[in-house]
N, C-alpha and C. Protein backbone atom coordinates (compact mmCIF):
# COMPACT_ATOMS: atom_id res chain seq x y z
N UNK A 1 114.90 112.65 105.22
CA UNK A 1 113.99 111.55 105.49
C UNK A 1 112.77 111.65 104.57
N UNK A 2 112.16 110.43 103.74
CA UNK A 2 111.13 110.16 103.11
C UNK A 2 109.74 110.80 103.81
N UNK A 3 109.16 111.26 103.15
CA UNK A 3 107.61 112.08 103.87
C UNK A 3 106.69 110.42 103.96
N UNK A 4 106.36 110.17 104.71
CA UNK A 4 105.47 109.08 104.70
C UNK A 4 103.70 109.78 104.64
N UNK A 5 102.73 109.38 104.28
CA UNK A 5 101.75 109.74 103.68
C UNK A 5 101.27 109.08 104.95
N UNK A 6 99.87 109.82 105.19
CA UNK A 6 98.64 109.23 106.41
C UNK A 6 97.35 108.49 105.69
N UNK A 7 97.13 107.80 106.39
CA UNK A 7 96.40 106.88 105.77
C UNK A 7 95.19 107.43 104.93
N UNK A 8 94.81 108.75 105.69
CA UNK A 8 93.56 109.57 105.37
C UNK A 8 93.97 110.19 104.07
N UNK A 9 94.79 110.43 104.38
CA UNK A 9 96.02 110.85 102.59
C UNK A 9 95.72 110.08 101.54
N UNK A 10 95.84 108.41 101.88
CA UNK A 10 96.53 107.80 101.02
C UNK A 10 94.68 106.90 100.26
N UNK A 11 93.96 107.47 101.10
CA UNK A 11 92.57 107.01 101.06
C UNK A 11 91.70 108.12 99.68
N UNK A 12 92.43 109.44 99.69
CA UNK A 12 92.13 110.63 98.55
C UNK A 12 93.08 110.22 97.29
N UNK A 13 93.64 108.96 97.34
CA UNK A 13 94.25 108.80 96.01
C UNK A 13 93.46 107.66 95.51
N UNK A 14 92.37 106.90 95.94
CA UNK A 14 91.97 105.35 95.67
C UNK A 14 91.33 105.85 94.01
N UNK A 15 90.47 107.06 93.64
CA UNK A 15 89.61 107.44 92.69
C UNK A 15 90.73 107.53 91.21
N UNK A 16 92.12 108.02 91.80
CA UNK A 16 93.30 108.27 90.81
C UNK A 16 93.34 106.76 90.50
N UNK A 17 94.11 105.88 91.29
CA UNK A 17 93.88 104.60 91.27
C UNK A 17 93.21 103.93 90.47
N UNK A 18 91.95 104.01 90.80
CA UNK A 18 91.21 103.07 90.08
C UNK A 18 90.52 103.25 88.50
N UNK A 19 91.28 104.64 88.00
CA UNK A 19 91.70 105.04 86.72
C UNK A 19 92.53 104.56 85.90
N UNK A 20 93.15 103.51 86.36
CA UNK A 20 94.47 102.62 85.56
C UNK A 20 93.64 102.11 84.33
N UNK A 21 94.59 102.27 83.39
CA UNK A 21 93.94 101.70 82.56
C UNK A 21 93.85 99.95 82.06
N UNK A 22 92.64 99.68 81.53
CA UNK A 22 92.20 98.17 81.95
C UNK A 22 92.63 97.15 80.96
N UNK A 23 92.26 97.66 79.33
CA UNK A 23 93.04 96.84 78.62
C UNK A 23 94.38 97.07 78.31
N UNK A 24 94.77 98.15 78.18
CA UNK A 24 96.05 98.67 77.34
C UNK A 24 96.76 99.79 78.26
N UNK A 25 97.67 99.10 78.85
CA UNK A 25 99.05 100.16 80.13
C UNK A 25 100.35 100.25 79.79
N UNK A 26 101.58 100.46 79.99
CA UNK A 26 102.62 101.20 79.74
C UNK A 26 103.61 100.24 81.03
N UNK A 27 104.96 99.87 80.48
CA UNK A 27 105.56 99.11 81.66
C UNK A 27 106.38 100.52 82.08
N UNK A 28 106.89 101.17 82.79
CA UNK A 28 107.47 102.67 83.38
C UNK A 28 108.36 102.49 83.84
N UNK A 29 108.28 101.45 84.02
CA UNK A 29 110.13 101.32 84.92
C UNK A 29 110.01 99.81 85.10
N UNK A 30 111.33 99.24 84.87
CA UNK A 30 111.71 97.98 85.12
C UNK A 30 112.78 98.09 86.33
N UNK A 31 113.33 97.17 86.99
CA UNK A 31 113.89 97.14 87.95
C UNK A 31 115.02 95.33 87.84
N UNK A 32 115.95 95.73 88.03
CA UNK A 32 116.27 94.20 88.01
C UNK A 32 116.86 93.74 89.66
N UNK A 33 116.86 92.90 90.38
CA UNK A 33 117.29 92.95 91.81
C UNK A 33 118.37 91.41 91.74
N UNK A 34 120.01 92.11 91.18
CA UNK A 34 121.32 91.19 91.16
C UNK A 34 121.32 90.30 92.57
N UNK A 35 121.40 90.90 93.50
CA UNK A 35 121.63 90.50 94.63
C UNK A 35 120.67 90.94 95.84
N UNK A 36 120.43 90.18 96.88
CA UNK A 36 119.64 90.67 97.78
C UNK A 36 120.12 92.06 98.57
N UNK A 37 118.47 92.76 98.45
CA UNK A 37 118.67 94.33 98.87
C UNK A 37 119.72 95.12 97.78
N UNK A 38 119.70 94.48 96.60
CA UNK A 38 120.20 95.38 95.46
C UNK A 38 119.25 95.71 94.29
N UNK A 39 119.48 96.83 94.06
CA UNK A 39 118.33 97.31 92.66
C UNK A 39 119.30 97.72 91.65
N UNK A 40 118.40 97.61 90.73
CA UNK A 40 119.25 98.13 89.16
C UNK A 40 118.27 98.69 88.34
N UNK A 41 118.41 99.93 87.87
CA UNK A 41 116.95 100.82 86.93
C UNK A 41 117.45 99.99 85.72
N UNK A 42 116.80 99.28 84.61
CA UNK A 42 117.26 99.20 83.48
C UNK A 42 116.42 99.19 82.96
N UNK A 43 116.57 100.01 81.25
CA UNK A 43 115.10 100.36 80.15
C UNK A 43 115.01 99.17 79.59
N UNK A 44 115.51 97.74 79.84
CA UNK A 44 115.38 96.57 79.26
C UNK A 44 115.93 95.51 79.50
N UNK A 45 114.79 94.35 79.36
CA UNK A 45 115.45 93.22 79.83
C UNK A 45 114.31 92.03 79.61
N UNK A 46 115.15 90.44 79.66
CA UNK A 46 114.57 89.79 78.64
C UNK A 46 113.59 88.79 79.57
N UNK A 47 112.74 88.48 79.23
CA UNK A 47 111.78 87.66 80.83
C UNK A 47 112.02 86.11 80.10
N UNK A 48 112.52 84.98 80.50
CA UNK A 48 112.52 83.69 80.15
C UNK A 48 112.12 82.61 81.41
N UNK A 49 110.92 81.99 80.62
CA UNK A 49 110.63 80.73 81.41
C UNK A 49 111.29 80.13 82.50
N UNK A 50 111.07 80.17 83.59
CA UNK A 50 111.83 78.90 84.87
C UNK A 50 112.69 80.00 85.12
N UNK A 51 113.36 80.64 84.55
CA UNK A 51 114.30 81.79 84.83
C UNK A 51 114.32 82.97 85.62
N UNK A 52 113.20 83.72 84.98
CA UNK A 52 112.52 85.06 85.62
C UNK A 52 113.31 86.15 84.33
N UNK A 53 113.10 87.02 85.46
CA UNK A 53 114.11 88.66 84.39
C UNK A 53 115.49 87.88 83.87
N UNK A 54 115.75 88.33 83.15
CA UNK A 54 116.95 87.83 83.19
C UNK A 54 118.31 89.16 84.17
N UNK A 55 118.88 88.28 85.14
CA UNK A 55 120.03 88.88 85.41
C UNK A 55 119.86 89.61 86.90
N UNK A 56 118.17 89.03 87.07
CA UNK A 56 117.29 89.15 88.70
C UNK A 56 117.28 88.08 89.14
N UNK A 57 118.25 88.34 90.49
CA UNK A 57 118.13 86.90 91.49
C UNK A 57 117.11 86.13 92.03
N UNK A 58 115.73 86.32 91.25
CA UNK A 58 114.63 85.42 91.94
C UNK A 58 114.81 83.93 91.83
N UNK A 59 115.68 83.31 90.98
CA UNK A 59 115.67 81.56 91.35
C UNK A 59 116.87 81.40 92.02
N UNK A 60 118.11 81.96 92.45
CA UNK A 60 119.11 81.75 92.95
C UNK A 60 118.76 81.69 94.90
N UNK A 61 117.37 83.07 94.95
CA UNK A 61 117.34 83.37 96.42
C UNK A 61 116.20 82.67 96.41
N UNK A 62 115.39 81.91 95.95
CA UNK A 62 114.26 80.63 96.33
C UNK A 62 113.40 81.70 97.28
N UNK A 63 112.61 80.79 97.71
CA UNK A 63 111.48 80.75 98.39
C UNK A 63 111.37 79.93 99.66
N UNK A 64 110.42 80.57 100.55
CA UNK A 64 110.38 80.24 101.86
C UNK A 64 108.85 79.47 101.86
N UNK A 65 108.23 79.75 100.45
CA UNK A 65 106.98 79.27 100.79
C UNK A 65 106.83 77.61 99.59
N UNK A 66 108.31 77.73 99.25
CA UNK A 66 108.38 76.36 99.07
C UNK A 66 108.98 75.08 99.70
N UNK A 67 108.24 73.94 99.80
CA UNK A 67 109.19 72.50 100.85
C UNK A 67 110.61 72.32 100.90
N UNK A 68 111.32 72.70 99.61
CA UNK A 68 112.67 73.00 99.33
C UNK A 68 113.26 73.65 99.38
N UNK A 69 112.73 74.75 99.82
CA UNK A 69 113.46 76.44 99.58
C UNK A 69 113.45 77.17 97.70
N UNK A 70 113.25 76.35 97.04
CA UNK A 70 113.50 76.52 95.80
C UNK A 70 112.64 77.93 95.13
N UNK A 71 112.63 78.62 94.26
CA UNK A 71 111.99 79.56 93.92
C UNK A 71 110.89 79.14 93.12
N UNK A 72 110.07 79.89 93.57
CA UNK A 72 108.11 79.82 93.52
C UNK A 72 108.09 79.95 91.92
N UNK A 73 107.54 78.90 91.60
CA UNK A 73 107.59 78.88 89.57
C UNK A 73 106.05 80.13 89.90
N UNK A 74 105.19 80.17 90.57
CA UNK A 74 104.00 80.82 90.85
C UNK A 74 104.22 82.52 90.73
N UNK A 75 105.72 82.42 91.06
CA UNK A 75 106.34 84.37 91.27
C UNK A 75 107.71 83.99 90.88
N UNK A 76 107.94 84.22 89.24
CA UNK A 76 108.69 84.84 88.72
C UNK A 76 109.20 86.32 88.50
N UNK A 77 107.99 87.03 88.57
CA UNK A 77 108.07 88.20 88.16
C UNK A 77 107.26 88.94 89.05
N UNK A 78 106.93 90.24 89.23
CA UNK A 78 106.05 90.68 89.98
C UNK A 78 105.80 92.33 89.43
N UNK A 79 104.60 92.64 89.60
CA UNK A 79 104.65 93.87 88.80
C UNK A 79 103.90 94.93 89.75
N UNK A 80 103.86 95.83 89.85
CA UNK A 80 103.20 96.57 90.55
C UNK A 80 102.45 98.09 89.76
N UNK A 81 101.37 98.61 90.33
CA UNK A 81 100.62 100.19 89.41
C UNK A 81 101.18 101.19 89.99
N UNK A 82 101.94 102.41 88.72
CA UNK A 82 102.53 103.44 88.95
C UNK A 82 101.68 104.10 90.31
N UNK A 83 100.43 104.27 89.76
CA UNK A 83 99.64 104.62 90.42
C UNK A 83 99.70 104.71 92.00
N UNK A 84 100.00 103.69 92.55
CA UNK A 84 99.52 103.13 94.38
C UNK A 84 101.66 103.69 94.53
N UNK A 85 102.31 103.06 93.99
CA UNK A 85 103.40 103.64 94.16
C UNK A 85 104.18 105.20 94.45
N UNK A 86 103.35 105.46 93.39
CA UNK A 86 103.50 107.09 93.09
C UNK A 86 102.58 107.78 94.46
N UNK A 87 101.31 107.43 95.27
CA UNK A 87 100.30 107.83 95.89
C UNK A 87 100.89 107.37 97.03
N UNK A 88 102.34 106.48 97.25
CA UNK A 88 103.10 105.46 98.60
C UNK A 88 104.23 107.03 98.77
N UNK A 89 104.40 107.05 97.53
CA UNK A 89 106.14 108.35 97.72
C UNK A 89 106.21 108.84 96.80
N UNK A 90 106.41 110.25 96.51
CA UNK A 90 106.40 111.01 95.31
C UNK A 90 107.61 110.76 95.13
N UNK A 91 108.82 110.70 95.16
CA UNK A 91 109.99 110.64 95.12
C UNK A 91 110.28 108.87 94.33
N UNK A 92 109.71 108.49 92.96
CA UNK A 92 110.47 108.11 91.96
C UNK A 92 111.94 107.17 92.18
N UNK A 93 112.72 107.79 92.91
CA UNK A 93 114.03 106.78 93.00
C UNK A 93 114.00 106.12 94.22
N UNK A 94 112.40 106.27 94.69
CA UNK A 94 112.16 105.12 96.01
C UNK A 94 111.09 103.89 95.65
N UNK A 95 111.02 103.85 94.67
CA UNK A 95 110.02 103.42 93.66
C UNK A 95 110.84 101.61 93.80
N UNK A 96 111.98 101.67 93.22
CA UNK A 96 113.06 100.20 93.57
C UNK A 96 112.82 99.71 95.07
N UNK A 97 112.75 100.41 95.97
CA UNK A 97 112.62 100.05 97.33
C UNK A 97 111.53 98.94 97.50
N UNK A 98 110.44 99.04 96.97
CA UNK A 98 109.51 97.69 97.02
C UNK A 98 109.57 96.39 96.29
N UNK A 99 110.88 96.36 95.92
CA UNK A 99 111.34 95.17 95.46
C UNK A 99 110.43 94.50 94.02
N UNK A 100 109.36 95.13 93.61
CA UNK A 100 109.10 94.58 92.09
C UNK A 100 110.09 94.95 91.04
N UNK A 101 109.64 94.26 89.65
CA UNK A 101 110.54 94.07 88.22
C UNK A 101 110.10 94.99 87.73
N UNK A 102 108.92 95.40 88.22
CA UNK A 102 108.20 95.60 87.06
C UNK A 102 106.76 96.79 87.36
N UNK A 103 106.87 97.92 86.99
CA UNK A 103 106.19 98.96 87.51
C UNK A 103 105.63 99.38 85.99
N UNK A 104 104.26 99.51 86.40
CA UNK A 104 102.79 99.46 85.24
C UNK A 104 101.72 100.01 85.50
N UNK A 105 101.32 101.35 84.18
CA UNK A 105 100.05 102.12 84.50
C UNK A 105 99.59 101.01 84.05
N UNK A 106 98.78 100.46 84.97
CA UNK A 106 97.21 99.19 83.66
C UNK A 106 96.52 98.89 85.38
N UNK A 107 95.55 98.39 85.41
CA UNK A 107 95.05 98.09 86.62
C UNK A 107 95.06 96.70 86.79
N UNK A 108 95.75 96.10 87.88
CA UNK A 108 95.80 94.90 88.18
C UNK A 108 95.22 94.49 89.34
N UNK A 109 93.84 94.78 89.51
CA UNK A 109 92.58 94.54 90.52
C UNK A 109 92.43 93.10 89.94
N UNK A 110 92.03 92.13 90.80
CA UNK A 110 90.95 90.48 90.66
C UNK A 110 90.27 90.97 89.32
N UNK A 111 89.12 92.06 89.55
CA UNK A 111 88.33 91.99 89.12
C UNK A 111 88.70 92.21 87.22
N UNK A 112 89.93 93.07 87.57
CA UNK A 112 89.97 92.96 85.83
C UNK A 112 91.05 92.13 85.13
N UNK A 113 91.65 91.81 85.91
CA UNK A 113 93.01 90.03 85.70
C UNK A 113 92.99 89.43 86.38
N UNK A 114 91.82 88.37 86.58
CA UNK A 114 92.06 87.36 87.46
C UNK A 114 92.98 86.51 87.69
N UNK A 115 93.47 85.64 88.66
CA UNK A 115 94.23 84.68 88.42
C UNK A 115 94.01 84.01 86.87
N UNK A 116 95.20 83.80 86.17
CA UNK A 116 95.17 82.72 85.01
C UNK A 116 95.13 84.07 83.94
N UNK A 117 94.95 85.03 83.80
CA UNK A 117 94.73 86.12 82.77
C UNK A 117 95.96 85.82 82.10
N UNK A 118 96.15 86.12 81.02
CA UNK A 118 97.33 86.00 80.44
C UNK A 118 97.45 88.03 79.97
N UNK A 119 98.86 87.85 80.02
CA UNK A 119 99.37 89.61 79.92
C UNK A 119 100.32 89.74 78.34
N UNK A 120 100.26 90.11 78.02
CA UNK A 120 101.32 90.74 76.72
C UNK A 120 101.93 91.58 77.49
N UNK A 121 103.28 91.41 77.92
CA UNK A 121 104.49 92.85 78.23
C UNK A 121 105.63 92.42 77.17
N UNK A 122 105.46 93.96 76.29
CA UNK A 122 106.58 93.64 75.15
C UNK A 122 106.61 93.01 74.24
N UNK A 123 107.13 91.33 74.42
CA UNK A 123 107.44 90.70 73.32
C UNK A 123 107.17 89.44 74.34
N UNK A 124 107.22 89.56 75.76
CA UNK A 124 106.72 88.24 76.36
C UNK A 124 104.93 88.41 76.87
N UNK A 125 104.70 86.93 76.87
CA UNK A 125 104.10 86.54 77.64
C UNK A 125 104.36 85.90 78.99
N UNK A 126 102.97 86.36 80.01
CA UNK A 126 103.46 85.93 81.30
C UNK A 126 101.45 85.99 81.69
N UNK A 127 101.54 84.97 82.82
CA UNK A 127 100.03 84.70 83.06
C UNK A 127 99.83 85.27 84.57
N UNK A 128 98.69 85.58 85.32
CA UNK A 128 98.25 86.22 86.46
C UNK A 128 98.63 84.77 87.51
N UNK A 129 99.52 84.76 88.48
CA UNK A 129 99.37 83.61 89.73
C UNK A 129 98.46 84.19 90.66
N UNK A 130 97.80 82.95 91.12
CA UNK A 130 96.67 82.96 92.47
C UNK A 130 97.20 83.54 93.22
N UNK A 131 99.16 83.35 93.20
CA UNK A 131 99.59 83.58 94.64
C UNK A 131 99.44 85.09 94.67
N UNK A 132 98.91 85.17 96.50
CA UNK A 132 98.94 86.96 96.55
C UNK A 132 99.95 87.32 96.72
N UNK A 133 100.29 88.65 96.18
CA UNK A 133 101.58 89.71 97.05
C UNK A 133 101.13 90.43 98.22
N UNK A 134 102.01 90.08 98.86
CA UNK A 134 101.54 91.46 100.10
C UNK A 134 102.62 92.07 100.88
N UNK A 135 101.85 92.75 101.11
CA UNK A 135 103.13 93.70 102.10
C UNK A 135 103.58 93.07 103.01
N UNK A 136 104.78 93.32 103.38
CA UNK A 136 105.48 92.62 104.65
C UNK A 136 106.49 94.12 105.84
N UNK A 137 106.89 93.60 106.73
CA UNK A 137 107.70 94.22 107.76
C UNK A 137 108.76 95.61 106.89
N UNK A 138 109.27 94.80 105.68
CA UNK A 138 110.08 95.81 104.85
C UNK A 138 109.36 96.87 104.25
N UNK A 139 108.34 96.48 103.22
CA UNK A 139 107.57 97.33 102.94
C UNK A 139 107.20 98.29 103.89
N UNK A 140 106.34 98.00 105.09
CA UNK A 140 106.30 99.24 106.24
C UNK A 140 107.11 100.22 106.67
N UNK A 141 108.80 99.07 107.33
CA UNK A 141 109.67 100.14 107.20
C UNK A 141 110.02 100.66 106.08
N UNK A 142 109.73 100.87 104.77
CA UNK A 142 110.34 101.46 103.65
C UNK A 142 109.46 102.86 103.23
N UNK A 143 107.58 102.25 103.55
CA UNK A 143 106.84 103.49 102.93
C UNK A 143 106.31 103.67 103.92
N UNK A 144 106.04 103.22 104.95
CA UNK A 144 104.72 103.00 106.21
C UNK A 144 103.93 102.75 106.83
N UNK A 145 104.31 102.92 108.20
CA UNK A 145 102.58 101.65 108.64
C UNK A 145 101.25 102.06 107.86
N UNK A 146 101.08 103.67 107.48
CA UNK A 146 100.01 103.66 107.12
C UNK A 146 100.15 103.08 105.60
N UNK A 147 101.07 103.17 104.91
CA UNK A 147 101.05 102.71 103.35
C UNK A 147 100.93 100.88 103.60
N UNK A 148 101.17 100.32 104.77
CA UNK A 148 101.02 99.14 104.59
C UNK A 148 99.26 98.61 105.17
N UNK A 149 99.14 99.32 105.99
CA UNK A 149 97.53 99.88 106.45
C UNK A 149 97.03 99.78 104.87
N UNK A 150 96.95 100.78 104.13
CA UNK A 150 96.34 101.03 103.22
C UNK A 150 96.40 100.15 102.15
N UNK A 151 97.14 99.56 101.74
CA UNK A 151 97.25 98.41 100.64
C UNK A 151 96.66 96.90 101.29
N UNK A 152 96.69 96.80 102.75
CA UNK A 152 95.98 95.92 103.18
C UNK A 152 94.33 95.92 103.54
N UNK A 153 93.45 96.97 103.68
CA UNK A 153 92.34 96.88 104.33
C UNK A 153 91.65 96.08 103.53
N UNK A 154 90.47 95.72 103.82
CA UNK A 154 89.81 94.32 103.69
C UNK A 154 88.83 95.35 102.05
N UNK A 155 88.55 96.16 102.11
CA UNK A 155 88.41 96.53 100.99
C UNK A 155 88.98 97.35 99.41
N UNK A 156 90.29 97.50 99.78
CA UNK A 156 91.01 97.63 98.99
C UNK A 156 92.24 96.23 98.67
N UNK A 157 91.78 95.23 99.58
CA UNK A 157 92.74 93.67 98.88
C UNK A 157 92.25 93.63 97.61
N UNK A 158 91.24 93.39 96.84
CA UNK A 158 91.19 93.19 95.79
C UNK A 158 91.49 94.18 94.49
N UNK A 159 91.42 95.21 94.92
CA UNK A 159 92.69 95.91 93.93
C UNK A 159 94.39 95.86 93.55
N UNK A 160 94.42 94.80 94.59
CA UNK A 160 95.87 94.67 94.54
C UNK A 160 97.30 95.62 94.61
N UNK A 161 96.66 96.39 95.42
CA UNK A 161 97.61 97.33 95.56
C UNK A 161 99.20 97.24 95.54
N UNK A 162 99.27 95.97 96.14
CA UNK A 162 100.76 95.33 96.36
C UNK A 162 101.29 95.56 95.43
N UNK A 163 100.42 94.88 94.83
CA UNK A 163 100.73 94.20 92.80
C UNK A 163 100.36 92.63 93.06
N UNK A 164 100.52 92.64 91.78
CA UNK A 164 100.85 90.57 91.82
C UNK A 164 101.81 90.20 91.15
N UNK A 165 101.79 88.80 91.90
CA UNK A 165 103.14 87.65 90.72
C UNK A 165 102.41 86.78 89.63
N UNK A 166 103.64 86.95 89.17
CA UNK A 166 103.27 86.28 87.65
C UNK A 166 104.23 85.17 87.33
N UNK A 167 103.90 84.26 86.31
CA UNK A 167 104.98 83.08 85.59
C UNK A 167 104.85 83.46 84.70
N UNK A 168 105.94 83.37 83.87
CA UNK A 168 106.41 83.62 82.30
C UNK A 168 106.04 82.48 81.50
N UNK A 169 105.18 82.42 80.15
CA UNK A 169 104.27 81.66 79.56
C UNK A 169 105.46 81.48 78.27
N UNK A 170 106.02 82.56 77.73
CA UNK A 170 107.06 83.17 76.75
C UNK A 170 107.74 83.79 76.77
N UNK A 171 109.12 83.43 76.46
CA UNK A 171 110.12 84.19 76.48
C UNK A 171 109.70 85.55 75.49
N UNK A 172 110.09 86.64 76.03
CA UNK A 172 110.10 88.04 75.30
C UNK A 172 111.11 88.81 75.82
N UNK A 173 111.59 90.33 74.74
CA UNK A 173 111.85 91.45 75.58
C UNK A 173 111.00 92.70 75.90
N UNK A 174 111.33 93.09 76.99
CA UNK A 174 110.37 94.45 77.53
C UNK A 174 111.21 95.65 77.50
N UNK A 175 110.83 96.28 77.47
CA UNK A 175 111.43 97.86 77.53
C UNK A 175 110.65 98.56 78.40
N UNK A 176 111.31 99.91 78.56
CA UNK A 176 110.46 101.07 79.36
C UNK A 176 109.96 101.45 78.43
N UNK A 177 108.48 101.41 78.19
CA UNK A 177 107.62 102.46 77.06
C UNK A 177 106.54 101.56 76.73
N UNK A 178 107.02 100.02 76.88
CA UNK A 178 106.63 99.15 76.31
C UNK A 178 104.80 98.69 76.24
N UNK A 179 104.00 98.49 75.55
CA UNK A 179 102.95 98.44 76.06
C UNK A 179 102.33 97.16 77.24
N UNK A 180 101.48 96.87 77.54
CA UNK A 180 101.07 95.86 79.04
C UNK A 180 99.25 95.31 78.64
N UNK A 181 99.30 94.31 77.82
CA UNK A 181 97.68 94.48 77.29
C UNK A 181 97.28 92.80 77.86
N UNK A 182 95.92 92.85 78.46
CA UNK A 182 95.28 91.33 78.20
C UNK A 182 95.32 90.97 76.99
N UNK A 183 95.41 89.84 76.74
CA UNK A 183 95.35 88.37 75.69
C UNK A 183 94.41 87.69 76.19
């Protein structure tokens, strides 16, 4: 069984955290998700407009927070900081379990990519959505009430612990290694 971290734990990692770096980060792992509740590690893959990752079911499984069901042009992609991940579970091959594409030392707080920021990953572009990420029921059961405690309190929301979603501005490819810079 996964060690789940206490909140008081997970409160001595915020200083590591908020060390991400601001202009210039590293994508560490990509993730592609074929089918629902399926993961795939891959060192590459191509991000296209209206599409998403390529070969990740985000427009096939839509959205609940659209009138149609259709998938959120607002969250194509979603990325999350090694950082809050790594400080959720030391254990690396639980890292897929939170369902992002896209795992990144760079800090993705409000304060330093606001909504509308535009990102360089790789060879694409992709811009910051308003829409928030947040933890849900899965996330808890996956890392913990306290890891979902902790990415939610009213003063760590704006670091974004979750991560955020993004729309793809330009088609590019990304790799693992790849760099993650504002434009």
């Amino acid at each position: 069984m996964e060690i789940q971290f206490t909140l008081e734990h997970l409160q001595t990692q915020l200083n590591h955290i908020q060390e991400s770096p601001k202009d210039n980060g590293s994508v560490l792992l990509i993730i592609r998700r074929p089918a629902t509740e399926e993961r795939e590690i891959i060192t590459q893959g191509r991000l296209i407009p209206a599409s998403g990752l390529e070969g990740d079911n985000w427009r096939e499984r839509g959205s609940t927070s659209m009138p149609d069901g259709s998938a959120n042009p607002e969250a194509e992609i979603t990325l999350m900081n090694t950082r809050v991940i790594q400080a959720l579970t030391q254990d690396e091959t639980r890292w897929a379990l939170a369902g992002d594409q896209f795992f990144v030392d760079f800090d993705l707080s409000e304060e330093n990519i606001p909504a509308g920021t535009r990102l360089a990953i790789g060879s694409a572009i992709v811009e910051v959505s308003p829409l928030p990420h947040n933890g849900c029921k899965k996330f808890s059961a996956r890392f913990g009430v306290d890891a979902l405690k902790f990415i939610s309190m009213a003063e760590n929301k704006p670091m974004r612990m979750r991560g955020i979603n993004a729309k793809i501005i330009q088609v590019g490819d990304v790799k693992q290694g790849d760099l993650i810079r504002k434009i």
